[in-house]
Protein backbone atom coordinates (compact mmCIF):
# COMPACT_ATOMS: atom_id res chain seq x y z
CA UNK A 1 -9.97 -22.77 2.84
CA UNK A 2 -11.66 -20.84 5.41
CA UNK A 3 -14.23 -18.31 4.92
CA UNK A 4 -13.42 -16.00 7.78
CA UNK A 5 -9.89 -14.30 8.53
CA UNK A 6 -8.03 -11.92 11.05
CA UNK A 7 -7.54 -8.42 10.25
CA UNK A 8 -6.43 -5.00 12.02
CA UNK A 9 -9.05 -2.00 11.31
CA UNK A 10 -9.39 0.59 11.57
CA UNK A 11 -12.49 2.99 12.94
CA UNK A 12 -13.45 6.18 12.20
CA UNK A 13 -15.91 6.71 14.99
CA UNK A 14 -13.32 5.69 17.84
CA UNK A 15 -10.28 6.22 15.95
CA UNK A 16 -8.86 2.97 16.81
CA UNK A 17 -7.46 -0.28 16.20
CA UNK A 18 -8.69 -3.34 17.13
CA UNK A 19 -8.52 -7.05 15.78
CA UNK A 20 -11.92 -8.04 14.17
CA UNK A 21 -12.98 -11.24 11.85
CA UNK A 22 -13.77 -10.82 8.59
CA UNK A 23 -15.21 -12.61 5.34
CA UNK A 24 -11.83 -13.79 3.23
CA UNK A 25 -12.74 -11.97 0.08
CA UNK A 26 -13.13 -13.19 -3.44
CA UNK A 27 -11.10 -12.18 -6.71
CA UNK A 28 -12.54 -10.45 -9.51
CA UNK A 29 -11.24 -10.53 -12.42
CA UNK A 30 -8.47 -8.45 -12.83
CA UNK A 31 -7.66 -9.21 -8.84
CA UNK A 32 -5.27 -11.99 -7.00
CA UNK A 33 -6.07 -12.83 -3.59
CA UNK A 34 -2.58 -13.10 -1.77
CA UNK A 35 -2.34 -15.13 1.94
CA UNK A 36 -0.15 -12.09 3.41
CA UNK A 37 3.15 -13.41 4.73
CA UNK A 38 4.27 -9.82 6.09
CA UNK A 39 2.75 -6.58 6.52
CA UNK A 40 4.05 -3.22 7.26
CA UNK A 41 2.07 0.07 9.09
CA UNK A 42 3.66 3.26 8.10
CA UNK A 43 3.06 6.88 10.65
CA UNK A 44 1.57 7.54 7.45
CA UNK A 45 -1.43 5.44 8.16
CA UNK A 46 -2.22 6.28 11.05
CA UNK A 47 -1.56 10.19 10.65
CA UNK A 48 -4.08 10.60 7.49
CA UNK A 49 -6.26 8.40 9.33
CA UNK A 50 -7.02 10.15 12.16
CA UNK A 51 -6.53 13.19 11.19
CA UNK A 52 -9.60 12.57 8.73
CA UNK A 53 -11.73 10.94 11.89
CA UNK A 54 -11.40 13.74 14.06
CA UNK A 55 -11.65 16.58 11.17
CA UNK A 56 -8.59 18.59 12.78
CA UNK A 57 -6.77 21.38 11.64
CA UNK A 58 -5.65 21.22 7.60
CA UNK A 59 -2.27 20.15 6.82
CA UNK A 60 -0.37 22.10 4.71
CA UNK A 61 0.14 19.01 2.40
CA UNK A 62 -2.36 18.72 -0.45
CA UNK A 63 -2.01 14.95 0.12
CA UNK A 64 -3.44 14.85 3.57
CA UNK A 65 -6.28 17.95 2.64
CA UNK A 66 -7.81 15.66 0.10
CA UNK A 67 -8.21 13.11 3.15
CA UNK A 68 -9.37 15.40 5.61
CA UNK A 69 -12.39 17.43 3.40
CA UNK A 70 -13.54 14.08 2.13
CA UNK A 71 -12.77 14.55 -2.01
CA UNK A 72 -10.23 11.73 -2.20
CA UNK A 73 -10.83 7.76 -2.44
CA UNK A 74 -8.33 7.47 0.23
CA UNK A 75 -10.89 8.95 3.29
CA UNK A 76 -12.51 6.04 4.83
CA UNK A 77 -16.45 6.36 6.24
CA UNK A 78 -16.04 2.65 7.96
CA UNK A 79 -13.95 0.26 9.44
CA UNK A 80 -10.77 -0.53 7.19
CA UNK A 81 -8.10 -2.67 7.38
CA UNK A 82 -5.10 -0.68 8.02
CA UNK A 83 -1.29 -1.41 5.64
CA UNK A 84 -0.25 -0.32 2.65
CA UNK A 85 3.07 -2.49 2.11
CA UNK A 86 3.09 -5.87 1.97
CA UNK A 87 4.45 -9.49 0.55
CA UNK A 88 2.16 -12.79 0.21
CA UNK A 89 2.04 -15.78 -1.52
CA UNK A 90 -1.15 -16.06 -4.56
CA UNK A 91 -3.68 -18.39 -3.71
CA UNK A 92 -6.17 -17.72 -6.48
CA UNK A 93 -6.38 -15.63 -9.16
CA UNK A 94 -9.08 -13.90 -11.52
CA UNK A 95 -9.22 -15.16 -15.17
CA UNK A 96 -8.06 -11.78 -16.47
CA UNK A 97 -4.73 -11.45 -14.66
CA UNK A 98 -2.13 -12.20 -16.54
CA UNK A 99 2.19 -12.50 -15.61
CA UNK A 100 1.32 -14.48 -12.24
CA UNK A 101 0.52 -18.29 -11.32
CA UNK A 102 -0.75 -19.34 -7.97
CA UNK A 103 2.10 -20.13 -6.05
CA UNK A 104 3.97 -17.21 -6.57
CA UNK A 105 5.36 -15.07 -3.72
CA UNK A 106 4.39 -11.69 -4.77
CA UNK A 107 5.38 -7.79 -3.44
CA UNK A 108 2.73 -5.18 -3.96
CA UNK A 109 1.63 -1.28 -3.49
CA UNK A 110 -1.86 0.06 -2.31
CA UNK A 111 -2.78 0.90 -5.71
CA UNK A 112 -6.04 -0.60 -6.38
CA UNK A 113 -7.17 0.40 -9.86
CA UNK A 114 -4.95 3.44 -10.47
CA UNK A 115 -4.72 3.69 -14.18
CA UNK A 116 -0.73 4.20 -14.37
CA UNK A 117 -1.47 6.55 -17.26
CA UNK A 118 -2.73 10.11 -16.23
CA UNK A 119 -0.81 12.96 -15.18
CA UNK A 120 -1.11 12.49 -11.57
CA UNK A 121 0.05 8.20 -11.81
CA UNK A 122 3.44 10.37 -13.44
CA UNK A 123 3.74 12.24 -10.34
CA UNK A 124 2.44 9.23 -7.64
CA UNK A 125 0.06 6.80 -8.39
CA UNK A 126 -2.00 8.22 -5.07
CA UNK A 127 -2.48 11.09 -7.55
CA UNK A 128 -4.51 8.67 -10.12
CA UNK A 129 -7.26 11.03 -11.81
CA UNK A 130 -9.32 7.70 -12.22
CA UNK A 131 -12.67 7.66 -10.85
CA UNK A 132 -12.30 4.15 -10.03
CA UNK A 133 -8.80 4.39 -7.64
CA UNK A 134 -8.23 3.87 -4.21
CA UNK A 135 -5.80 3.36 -2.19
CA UNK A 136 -5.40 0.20 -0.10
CA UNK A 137 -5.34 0.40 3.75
CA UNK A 138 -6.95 4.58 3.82
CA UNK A 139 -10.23 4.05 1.44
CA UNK A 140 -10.76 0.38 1.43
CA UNK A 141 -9.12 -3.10 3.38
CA UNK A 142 -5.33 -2.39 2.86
CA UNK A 143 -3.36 -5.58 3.82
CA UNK A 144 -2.57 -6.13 7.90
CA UNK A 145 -5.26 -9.18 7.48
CA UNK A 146 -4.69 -12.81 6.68
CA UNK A 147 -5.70 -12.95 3.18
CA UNK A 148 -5.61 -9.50 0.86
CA UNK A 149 -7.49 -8.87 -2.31
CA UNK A 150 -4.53 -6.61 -4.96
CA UNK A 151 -5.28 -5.46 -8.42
CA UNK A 152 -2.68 -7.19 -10.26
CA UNK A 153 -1.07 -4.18 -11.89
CA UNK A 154 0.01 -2.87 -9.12
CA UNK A 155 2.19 -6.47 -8.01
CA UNK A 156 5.94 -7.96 -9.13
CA UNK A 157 6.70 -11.44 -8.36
CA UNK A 158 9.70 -11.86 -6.11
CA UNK A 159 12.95 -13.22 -6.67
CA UNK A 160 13.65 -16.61 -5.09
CA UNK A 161 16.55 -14.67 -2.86
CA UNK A 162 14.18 -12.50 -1.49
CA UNK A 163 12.65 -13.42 1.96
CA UNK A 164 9.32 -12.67 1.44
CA UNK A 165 8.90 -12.41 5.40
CA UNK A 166 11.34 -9.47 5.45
CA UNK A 167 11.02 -7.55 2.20
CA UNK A 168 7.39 -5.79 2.93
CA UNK A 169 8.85 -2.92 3.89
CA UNK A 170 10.47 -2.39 0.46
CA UNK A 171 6.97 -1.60 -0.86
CA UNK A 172 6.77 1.56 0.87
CA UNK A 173 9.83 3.29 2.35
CA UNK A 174 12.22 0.90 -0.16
CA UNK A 175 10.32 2.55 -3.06
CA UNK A 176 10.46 5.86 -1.90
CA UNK A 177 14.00 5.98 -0.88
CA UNK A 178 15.01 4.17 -4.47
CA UNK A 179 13.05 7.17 -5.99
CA UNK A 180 14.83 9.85 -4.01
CA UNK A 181 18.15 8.55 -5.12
CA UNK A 182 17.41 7.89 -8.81
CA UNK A 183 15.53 11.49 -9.75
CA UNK A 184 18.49 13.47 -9.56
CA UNK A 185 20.83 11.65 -11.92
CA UNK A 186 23.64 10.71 -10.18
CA UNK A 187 27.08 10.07 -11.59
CA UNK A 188 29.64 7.70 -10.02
CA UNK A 189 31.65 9.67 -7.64
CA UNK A 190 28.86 12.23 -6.94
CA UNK A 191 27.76 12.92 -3.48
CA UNK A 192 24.24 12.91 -2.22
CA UNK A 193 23.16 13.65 1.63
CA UNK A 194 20.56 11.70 3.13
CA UNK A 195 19.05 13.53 6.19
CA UNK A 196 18.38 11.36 8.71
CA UNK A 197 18.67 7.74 9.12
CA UNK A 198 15.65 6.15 10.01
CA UNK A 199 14.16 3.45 8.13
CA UNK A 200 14.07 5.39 4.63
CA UNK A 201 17.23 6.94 5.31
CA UNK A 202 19.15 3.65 5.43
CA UNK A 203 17.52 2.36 2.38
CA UNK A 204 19.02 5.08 0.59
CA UNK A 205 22.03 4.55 1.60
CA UNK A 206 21.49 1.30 0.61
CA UNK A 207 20.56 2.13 -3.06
């Protein structure tokens, strides 16, 4: 395999995008490293992103004020890979990760080491009170490059139906709209209203 890959980052001091080549990275052990087959970029990205660069105006959303003062794990100080949604296929594996096989064609969230157990993983795992999170694609190499490193935890293999070329998107806005739709306990026959119908929109719908 090749030591040296494609990837889009991200930099703070220009706040832009460009296509640079970087080191494939290694697996430790509770890591798989994944040859991306598809990669999504959320507004989301590229919102908290800049916003931090350029130090503008707070948000109202606690979310993007831990990015812009600097006290979350998501605020990058270098060049990052931008993505946070993605699908790949495991190429190697750490010997601590256990549930996958190389070979497998994997789905996956940006949540590197979140500890799924604190009060903020109940709420979102971006909310992870661990000192050792961060999120994928803000605070470290999220996964718009040719080969991605992804803490196991936070991956599900995919089912063979699944087109692993098409279904990044599920990882993000799929997940979210699922969410919307299952917290308020619908019966069959109830209504729900779905405002707008944008990407997330239609995936509710879907659900």
């Amino acid at each position: 395999m090749a030591k040296m890959m494609k990837a889009a980052q991200f930099h703070p001091d220009t706040v832009k995008i460009s296509l640079e080549s970087i080191p494939i990275p290694q697996p430790k052990d509770d890591e798989i490293l994944v040859r991306t087959i598809s990669s999504g970029l959320c507004h989301s990205d590229l919102v908290y992103l800049q916003r931090h660069a350029r130090a503008q105006c707070p948000d109202r959303l606690t979310f993007a004020q831990m990015v812009l003062d600097g006290s979350s794990p998501i605020a990058p100080s270098k060049p990052v890979t931008v993505g946070h949604e993605a699908c790949g296929e495991i190429v190697d594996l750490g010997p601590a990760v256990t549930g996958f096989s190389k070979g497998d064609k994997v789905g996956f969230v940006n949540a590197y080491h979140a500890c799924w157990e604190c009060a903020g993983c109940a709420r979102h795992y971006g909310q992870c009170e661990s000192g050792d999170f961060v999120m994928q694609g803000w605070g470290m190499d999220g996964f718009m490059q040719e080969y991605c490193i992804v803490d196991y935890r936070a991956a599900t293999v995919l089912p063979d139906a699944l087109d692993a070329s098409k279904a990044a998107p599920l990882f993000c806005a799929g997940i979210t709209a699922y969410n919307a739709v299952r917290t308020p306990g619908l019966k069959e026959g109830q209504w729900l209203a779905v405002i707008g119908c944008g990407g997330l929109g239609q995936m509710g719908e879907q659900n």
